[in-house]
Protein backbone atom coordinates (compact mmCIF):
# COMPACT_ATOMS: atom_id res chain seq x y z
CA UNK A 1 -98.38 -27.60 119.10
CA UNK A 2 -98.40 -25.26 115.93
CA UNK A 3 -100.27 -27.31 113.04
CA UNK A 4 -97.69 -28.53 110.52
CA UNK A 5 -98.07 -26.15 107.38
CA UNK A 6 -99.52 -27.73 103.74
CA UNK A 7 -96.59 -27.35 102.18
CA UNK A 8 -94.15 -29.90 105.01
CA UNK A 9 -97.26 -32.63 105.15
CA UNK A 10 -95.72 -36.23 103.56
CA UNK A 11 -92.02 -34.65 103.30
CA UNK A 12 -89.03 -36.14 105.04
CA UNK A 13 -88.23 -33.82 108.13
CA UNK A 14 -84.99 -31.87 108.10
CA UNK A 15 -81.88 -32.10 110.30
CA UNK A 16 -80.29 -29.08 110.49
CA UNK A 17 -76.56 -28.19 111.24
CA UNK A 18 -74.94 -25.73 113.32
CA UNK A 19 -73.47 -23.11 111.31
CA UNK A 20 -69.81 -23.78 111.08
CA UNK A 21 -66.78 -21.75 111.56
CA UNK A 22 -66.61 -20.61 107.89
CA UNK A 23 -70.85 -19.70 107.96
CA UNK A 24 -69.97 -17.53 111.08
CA UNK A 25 -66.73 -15.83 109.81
CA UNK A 26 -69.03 -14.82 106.95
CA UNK A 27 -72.32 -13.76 109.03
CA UNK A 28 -69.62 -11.47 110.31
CA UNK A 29 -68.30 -10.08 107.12
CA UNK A 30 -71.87 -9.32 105.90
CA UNK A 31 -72.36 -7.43 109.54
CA UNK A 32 -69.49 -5.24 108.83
CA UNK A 33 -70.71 -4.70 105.42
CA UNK A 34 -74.23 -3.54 106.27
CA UNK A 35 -72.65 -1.36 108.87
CA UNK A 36 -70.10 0.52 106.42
CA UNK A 37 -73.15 0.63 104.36
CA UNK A 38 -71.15 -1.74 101.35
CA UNK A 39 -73.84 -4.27 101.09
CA UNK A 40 -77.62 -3.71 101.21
CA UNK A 41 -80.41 -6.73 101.26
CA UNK A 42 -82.14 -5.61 98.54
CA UNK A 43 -85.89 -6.34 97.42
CA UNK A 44 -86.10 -9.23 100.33
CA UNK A 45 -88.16 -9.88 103.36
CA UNK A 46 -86.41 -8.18 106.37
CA UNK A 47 -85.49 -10.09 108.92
CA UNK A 48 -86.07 -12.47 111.16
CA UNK A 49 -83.90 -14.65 110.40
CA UNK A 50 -81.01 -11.80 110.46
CA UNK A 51 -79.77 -12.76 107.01
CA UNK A 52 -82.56 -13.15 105.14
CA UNK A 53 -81.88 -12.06 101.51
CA UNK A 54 -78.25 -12.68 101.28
CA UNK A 55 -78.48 -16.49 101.14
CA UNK A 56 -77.22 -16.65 97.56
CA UNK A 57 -74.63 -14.63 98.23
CA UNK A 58 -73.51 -15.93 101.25
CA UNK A 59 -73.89 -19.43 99.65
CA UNK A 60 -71.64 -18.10 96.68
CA UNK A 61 -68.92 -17.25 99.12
CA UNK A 62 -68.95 -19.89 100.84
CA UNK A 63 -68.07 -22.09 98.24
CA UNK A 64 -65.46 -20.07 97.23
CA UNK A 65 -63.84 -19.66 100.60
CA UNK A 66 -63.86 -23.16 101.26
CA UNK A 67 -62.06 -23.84 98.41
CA UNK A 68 -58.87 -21.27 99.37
CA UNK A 69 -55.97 -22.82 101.46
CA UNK A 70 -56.45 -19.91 103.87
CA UNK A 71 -59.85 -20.73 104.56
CA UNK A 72 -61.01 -24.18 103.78
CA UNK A 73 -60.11 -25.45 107.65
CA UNK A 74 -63.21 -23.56 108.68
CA UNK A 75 -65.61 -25.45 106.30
CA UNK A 76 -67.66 -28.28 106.63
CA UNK A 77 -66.54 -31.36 104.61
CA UNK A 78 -68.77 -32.44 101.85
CA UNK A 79 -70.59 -29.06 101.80
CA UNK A 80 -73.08 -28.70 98.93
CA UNK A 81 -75.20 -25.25 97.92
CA UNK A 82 -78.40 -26.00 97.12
CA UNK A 83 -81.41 -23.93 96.29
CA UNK A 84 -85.34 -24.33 95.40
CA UNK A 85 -87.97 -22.02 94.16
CA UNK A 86 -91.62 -21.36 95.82
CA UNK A 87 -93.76 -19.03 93.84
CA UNK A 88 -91.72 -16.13 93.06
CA UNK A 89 -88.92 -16.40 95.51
CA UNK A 90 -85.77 -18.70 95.93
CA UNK A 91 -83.72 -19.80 99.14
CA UNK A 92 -80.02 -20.83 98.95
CA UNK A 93 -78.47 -23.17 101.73
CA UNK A 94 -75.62 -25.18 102.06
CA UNK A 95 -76.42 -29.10 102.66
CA UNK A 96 -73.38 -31.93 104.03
CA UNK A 97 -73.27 -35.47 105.96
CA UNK A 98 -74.42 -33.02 109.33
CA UNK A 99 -77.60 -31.86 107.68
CA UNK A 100 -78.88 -28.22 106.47
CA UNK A 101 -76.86 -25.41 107.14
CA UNK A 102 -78.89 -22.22 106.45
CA UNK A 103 -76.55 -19.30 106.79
CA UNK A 104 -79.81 -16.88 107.17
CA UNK A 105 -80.24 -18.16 110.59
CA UNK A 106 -77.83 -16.27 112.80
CA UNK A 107 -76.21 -16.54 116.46
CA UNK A 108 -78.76 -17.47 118.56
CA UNK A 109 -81.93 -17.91 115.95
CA UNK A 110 -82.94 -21.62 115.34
CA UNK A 111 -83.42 -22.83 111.66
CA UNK A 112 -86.76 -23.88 110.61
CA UNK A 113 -88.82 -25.71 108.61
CA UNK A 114 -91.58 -23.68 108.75
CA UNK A 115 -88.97 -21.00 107.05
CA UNK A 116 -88.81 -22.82 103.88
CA UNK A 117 -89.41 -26.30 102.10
CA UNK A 118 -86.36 -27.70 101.98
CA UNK A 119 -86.98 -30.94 100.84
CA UNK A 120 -88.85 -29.85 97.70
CA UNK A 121 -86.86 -30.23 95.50
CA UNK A 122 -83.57 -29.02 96.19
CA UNK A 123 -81.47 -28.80 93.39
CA UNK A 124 -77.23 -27.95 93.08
CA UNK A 125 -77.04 -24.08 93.01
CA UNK A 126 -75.25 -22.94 89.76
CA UNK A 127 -76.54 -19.79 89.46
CA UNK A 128 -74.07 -17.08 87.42
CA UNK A 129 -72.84 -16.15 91.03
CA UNK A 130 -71.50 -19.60 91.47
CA UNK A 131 -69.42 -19.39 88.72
CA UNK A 132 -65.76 -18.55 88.87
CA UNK A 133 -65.31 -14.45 87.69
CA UNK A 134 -63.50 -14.10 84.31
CA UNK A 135 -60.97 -11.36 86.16
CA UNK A 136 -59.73 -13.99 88.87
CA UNK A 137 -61.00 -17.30 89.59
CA UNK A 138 -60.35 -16.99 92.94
CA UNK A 139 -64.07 -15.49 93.35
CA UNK A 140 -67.20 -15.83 92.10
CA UNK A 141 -69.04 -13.42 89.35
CA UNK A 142 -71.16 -11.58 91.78
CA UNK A 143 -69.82 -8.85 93.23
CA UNK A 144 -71.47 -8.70 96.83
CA UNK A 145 -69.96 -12.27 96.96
CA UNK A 146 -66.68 -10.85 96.71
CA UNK A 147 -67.00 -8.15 98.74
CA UNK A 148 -68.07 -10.89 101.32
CA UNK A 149 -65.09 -12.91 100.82
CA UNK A 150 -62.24 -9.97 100.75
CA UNK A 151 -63.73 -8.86 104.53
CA UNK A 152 -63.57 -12.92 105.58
CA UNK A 153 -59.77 -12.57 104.88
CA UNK A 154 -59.21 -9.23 106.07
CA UNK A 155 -60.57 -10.30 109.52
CA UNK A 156 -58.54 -13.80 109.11
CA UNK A 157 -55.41 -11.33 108.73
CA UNK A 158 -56.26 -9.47 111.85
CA UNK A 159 -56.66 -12.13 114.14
CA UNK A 160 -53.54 -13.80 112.78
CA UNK A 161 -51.57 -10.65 113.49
């Protein structure tokens, strides 16, 4: 067995949750994106996991979407977006009753605490992005968020025909 890294020695361990339906529907939207070339990682690690550096944005539309009529069936209850900083980087993950949900970790990948601290110091993401946009307060401020969202419900209408 892999020795347990410095940083997870004397902290609680972590349960982790299977992505819900609503974490899926938007792993999906952010595929699409990347593959119409509408949404681009940016300045983070490539993956593994498969969406590493969208977390905040993911994490943004999450919220969102699980506060819309059309798409709050598909979230978890009691879901809450937390984040932490290590050194110069920050991971965003959504935390309820079942335990971590990190949206990074896609079909097939297992979540990890080996990925990231978790339980240091978590705090309630409220990040700019997580704040409702001044044009409609259906979204959030960032952009890529919305972009996220939009593509959630445009496959929602599709499959409801």
């Amino acid at each position: 067995m892999p020795a347990v890294p410095s940083f997870l020695k004397g902290r609680p361990s972590v349960k982790f949750a299977a992505v819900d339906e609503l974490g899926r529907r938007i792993q999906c939207a952010v595929d699409e994106l990347e593959a119409e070339d509408k949404l681009k990682r940016g300045r983070y690690a490539p993956p593994p996991p498969r969406f590493s550096g969208y977390c905040a944005r993911m994490c943004q539309a999450y919220k969102f979407l699980a506060l819309d009529t059309r798409t709050a069936v598909f979230a978890t209850d009691g879901a809450r977006h937390k984040y932490s900083w290590l050194d110069d980087d920050s991971h965003y993950w959504i935390e309820s009753s079942d335990g971590v949900m990190d949206l990074n970790f896609g079909p097939g990948e297992t979540p990890s605490e080996s990925y990231w601290p978790y339980t240091s110091e978590p705090r309630t993401a409220n990040s700019m992005g997580f704040h409702r946009w001044k044009n409609d307060p259906c979204y959030p401020a960032n952009q890529d968020s919305r972009k996220i969202m939009d593509a959630v419900w445009r496959t929602l209408d599709a499959d409801r025909g």
